[in-house]
PDB file of N, CA and C in Angstrom:
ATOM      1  N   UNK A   1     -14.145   5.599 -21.047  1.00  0.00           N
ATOM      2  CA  UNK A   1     -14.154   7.015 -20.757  1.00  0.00           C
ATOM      3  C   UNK A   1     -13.103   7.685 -21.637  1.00  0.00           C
ATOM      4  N   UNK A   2     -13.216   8.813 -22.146  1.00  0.00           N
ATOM      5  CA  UNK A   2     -12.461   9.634 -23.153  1.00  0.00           C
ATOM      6  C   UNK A   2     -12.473  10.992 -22.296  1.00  0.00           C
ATOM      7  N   UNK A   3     -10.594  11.326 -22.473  1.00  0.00           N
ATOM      8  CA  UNK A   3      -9.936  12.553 -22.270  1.00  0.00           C
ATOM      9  C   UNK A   3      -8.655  12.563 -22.681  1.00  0.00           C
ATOM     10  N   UNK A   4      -8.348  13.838 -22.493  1.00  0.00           N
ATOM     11  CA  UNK A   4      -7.581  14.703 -23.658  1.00  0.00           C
ATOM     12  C   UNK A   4      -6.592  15.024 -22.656  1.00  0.00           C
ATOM     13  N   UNK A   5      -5.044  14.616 -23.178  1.00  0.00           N
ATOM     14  CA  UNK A   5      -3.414  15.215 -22.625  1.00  0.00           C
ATOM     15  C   UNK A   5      -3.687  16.428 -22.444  1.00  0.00           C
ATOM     16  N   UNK A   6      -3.419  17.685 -21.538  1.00  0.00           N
ATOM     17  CA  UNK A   6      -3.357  18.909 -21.707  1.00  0.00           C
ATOM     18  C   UNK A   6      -2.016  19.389 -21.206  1.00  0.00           C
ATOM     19  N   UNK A   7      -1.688  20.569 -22.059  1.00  0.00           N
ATOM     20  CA  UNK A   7      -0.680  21.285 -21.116  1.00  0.00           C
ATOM     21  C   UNK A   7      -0.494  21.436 -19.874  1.00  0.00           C
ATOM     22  N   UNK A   8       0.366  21.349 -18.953  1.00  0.00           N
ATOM     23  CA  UNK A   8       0.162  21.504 -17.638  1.00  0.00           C
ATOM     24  C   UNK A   8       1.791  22.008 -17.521  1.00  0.00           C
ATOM     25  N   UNK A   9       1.719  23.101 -17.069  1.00  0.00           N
ATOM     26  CA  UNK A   9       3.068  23.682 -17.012  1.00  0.00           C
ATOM     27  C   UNK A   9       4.184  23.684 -17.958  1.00  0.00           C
ATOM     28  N   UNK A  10       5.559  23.289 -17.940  1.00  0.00           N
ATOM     29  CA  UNK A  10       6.374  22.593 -19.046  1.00  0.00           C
ATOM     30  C   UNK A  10       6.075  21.051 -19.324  1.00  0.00           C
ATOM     31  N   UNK A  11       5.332  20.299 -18.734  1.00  0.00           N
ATOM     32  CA  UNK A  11       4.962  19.015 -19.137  1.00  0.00           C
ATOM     33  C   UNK A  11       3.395  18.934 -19.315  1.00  0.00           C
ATOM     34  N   UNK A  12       2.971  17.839 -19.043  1.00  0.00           N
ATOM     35  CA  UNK A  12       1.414  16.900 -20.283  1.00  0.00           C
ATOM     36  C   UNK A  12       1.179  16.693 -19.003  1.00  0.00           C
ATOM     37  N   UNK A  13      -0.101  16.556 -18.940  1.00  0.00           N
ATOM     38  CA  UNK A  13      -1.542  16.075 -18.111  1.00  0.00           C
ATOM     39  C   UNK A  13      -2.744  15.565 -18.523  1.00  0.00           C
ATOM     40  N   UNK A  14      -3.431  14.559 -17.546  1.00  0.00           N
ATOM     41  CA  UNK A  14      -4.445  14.149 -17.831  1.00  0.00           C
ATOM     42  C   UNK A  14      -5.562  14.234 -16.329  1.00  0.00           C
ATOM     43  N   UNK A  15      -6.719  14.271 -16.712  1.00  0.00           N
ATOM     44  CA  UNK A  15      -7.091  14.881 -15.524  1.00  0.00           C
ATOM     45  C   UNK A  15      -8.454  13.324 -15.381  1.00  0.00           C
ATOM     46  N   UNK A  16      -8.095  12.791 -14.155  1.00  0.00           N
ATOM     47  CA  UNK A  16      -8.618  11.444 -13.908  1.00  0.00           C
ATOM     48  C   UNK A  16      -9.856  11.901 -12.981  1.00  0.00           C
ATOM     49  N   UNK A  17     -11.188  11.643 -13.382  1.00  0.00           N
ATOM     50  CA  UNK A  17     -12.431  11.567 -12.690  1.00  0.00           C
ATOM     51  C   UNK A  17     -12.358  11.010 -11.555  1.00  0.00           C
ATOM     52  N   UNK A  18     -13.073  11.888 -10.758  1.00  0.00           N
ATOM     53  CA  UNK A  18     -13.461  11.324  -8.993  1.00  0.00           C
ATOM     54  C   UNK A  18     -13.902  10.312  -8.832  1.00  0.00           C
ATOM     55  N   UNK A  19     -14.847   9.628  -9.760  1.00  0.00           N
ATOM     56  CA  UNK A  19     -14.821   8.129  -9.741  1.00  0.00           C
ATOM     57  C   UNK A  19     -14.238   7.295  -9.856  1.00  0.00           C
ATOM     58  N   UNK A  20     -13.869   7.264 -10.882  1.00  0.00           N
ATOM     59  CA  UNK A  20     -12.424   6.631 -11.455  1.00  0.00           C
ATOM     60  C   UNK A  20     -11.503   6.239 -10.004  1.00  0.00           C
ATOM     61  N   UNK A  21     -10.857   7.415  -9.801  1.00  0.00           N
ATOM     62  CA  UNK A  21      -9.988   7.878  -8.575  1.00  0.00           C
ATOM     63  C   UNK A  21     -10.536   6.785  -6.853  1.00  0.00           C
ATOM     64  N   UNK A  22     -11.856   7.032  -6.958  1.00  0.00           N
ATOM     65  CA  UNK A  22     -12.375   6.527  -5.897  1.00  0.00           C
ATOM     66  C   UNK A  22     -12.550   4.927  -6.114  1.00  0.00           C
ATOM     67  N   UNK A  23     -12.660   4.572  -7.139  1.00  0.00           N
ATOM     68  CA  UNK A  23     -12.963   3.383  -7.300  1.00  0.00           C
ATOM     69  C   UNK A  23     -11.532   2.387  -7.308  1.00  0.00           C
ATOM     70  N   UNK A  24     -10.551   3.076  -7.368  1.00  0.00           N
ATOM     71  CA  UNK A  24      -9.202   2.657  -7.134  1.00  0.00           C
ATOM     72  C   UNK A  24      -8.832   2.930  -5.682  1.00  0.00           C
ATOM     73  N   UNK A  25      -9.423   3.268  -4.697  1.00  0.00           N
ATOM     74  CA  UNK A  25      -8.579   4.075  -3.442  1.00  0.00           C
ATOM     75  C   UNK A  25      -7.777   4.570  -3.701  1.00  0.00           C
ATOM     76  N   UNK A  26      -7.817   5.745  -4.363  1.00  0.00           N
ATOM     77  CA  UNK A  26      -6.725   6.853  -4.927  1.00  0.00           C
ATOM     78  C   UNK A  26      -7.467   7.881  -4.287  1.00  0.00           C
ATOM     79  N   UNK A  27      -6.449   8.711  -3.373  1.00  0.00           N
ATOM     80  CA  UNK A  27      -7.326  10.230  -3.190  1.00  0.00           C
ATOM     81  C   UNK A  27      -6.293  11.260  -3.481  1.00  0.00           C
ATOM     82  N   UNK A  28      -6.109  12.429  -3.129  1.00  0.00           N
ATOM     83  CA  UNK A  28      -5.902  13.562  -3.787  1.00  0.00           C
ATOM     84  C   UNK A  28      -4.895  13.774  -2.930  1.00  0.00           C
ATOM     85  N   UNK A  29      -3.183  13.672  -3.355  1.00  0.00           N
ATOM     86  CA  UNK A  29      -2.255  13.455  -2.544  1.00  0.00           C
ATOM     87  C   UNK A  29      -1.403  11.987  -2.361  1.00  0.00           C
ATOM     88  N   UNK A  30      -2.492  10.869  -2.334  1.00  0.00           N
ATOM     89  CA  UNK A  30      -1.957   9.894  -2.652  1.00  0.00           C
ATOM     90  C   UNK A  30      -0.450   9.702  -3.713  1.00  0.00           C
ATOM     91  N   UNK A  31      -0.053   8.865  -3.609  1.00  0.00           N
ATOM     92  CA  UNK A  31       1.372   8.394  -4.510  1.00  0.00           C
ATOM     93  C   UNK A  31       0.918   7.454  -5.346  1.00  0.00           C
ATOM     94  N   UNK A  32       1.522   7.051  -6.542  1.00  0.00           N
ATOM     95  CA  UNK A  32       0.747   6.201  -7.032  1.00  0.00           C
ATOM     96  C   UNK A  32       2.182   5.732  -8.268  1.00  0.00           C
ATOM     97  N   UNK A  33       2.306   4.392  -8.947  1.00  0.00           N
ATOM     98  CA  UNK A  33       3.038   4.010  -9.900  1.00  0.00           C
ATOM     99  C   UNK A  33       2.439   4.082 -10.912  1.00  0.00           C
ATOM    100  N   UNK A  34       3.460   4.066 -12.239  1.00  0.00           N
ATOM    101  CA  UNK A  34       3.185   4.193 -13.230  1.00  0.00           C
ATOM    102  C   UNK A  34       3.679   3.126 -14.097  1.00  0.00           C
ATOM    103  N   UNK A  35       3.559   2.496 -15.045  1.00  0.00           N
ATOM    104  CA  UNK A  35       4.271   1.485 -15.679  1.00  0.00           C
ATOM    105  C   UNK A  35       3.231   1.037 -17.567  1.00  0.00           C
ATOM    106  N   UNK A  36       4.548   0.886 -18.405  1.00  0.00           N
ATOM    107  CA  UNK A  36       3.805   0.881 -19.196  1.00  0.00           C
ATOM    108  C   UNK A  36       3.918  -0.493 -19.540  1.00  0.00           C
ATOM    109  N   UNK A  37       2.889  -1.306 -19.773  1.00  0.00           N
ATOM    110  CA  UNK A  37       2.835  -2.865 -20.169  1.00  0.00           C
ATOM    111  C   UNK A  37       2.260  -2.992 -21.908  1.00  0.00           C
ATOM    112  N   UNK A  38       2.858  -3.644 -22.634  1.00  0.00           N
ATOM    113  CA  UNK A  38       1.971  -3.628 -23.932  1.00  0.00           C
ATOM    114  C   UNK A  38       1.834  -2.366 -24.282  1.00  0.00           C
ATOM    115  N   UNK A  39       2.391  -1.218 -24.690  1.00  0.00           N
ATOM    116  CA  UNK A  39       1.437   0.334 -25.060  1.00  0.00           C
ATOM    117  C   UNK A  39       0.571   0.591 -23.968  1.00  0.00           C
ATOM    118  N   UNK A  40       0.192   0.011 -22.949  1.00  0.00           N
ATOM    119  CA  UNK A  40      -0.940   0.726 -22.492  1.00  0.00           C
ATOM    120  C   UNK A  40      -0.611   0.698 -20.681  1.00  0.00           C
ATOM    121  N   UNK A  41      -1.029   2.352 -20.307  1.00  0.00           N
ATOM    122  CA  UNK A  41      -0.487   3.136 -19.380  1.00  0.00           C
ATOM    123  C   UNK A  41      -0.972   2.004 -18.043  1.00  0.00           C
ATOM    124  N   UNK A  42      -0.091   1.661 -17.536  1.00  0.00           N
ATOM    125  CA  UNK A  42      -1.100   0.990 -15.780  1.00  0.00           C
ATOM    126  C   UNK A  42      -0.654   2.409 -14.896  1.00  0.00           C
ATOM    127  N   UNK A  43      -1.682   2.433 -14.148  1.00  0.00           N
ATOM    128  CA  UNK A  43      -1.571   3.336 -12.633  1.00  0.00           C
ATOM    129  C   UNK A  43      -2.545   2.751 -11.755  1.00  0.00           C
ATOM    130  N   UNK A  44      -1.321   2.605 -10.380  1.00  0.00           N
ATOM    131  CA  UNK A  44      -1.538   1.642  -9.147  1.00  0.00           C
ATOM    132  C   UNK A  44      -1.615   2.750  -8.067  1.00  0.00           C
ATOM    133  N   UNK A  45      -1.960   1.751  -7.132  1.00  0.00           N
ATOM    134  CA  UNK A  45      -2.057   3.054  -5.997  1.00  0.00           C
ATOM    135  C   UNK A  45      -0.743   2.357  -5.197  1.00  0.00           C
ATOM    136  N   UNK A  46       0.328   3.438  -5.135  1.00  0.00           N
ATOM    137  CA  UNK A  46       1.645   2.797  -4.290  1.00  0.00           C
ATOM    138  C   UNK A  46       1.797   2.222  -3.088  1.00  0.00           C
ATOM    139  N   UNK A  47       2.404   1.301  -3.130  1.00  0.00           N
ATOM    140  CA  UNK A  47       2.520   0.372  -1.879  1.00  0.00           C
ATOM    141  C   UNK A  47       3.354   1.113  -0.669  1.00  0.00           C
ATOM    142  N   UNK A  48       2.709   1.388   0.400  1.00  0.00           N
ATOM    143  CA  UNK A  48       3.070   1.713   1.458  1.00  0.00           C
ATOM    144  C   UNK A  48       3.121   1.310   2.964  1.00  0.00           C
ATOM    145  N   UNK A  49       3.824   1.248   3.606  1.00  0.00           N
ATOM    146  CA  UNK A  49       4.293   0.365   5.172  1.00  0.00           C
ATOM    147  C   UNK A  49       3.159   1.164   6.219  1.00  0.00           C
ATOM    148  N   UNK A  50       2.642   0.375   6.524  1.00  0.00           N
ATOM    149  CA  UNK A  50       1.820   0.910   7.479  1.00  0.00           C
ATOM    150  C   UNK A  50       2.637   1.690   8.929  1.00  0.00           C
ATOM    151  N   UNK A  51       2.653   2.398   9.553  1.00  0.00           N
ATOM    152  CA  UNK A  51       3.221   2.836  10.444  1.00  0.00           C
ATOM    153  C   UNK A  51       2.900   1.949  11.874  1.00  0.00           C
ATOM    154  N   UNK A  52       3.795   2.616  12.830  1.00  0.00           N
ATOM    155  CA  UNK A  52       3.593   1.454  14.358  1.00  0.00           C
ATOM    156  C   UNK A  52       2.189   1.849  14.736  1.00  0.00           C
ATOM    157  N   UNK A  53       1.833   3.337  14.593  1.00  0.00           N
ATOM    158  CA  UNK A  53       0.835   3.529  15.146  1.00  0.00           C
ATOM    159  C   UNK A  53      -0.844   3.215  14.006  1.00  0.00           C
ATOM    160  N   UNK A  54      -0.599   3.173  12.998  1.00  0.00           N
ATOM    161  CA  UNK A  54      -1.793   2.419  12.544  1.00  0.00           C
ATOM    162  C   UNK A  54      -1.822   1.185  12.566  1.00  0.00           C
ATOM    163  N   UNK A  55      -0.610   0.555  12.107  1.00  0.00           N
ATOM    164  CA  UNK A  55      -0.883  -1.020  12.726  1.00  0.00           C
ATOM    165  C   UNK A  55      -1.733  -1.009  14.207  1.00  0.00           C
ATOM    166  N   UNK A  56      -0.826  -0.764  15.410  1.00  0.00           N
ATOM    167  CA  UNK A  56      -2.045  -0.654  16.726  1.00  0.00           C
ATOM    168  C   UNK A  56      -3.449   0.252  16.448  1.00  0.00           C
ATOM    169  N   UNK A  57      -3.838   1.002  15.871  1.00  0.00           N
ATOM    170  CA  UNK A  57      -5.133   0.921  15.872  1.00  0.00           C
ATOM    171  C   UNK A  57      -6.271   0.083  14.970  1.00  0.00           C
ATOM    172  N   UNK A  58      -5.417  -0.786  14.451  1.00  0.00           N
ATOM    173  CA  UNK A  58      -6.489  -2.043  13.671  1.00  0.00           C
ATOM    174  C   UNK A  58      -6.389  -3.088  14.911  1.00  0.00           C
ATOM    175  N   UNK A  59      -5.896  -3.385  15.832  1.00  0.00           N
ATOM    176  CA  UNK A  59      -5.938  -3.960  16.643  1.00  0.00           C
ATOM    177  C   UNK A  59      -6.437  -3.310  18.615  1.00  0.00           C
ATOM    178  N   UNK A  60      -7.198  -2.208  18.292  1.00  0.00           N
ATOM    179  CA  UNK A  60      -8.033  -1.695  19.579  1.00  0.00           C
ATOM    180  C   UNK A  60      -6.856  -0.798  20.406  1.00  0.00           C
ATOM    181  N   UNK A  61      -5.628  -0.140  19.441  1.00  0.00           N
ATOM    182  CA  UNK A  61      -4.831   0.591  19.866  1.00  0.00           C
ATOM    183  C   UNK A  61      -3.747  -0.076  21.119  1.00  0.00           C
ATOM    184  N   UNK A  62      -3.906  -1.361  20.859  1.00  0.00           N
ATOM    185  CA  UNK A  62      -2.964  -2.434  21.682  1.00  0.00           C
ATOM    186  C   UNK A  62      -2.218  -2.883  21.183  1.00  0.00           C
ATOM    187  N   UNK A  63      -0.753  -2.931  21.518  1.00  0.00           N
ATOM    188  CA  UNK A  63       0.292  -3.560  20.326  1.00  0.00           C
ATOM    189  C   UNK A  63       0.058  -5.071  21.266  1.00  0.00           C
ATOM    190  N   UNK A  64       0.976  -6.407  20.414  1.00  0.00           N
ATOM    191  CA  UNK A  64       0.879  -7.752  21.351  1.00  0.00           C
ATOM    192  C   UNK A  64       2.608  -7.623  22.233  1.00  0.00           C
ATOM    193  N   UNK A  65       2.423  -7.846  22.739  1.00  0.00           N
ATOM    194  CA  UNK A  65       3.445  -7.831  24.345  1.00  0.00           C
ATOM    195  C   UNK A  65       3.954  -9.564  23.709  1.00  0.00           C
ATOM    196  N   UNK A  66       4.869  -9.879  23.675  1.00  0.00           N
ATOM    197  CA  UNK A  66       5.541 -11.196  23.407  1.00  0.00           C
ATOM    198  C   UNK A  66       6.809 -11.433  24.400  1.00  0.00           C
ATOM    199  N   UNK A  67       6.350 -10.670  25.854  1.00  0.00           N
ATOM    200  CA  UNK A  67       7.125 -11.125  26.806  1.00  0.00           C
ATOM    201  C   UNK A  67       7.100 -12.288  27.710  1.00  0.00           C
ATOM    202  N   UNK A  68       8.214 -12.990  28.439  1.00  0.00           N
ATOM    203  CA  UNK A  68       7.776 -14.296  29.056  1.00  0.00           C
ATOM    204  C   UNK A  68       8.257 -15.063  28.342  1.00  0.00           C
ATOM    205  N   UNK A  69       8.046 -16.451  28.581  1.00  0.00           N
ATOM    206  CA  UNK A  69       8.811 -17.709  27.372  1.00  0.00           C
ATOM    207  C   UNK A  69       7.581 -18.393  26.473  1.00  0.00           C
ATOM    208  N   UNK A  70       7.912 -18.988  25.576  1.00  0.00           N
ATOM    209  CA  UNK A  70       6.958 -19.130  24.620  1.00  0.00           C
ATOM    210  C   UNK A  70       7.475 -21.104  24.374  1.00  0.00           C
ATOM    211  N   UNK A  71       6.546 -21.678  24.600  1.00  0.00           N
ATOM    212  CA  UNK A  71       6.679 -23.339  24.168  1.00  0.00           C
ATOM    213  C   UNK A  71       6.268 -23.669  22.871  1.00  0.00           C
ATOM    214  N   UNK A  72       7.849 -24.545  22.497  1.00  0.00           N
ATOM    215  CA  UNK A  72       7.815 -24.627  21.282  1.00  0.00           C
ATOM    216  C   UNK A  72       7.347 -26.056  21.102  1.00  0.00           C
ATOM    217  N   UNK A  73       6.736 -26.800  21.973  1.00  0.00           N
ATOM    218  CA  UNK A  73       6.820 -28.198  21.774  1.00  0.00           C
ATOM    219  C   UNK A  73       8.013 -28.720  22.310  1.00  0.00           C
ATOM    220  N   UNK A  74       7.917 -30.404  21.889  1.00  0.00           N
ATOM    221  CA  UNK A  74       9.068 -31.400  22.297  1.00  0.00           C
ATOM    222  C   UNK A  74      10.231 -31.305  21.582  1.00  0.00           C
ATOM    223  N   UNK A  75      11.428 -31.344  21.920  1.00  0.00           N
ATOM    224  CA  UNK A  75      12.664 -31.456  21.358  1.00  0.00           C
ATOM    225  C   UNK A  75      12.193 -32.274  20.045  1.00  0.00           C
ATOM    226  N   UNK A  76      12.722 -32.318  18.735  1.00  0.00           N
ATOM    227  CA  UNK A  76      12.764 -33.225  17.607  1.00  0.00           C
ATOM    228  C   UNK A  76      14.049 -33.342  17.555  1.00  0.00           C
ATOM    229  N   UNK A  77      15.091 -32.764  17.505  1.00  0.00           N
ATOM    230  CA  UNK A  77      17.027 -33.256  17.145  1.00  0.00           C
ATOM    231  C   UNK A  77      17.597 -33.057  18.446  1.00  0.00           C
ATOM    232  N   UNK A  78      18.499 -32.043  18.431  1.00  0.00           N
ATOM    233  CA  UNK A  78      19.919 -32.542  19.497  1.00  0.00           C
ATOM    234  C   UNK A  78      19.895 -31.448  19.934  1.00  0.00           C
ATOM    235  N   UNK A  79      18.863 -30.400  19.948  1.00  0.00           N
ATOM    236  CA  UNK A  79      18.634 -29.327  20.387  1.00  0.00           C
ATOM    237  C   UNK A  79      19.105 -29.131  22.237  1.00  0.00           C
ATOM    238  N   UNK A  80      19.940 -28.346  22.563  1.00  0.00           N
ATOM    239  CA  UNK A  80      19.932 -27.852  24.012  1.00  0.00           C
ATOM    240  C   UNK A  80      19.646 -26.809  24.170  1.00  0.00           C
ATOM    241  N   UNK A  81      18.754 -27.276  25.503  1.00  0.00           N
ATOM    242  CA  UNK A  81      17.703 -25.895  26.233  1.00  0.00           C
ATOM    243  C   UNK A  81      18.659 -25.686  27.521  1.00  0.00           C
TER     244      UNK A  81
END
């Protein structure tokens, strides 16, 4: 695909197709890195921490409860319980 730097205010722009864009999970607002390897431009889509509350809704909006005691198995060393 071919396009052209343009003016964009006091700095340069390039204006990246909706496909393009989509085919990366990039949307409009997204953050994204930049890095140049060899001459040639990479752009990533930035790594971001999922929050408490989307983590619980990939899991049916239930966080896991890890209350109570948990068995670890048989002693192996000199361990006191």
């Amino acid at each position: 695909m071919h396009t052209q730097i343009v003016k964009w205010g006091n700095g340069q722009g390039i204006r990246i197709p909706k496909s393009i864009l989509t085919g990366m999970d990039i949307a409009v607002g997204d953050h994204v890195d930049l890095s140049l390897v060899r001459g040639k431009l990479i752009i990533q889509k930035a790594f971001r921490h999922k929050t408490l509350e989307e983590r619980a809704l990939e899991h049916d909006g239930k966080l896991v409860s890890y209350e109570g005691e948990t068995d670890w198995g048989d002693l192996v060393g000199r361990e006191v319980w």
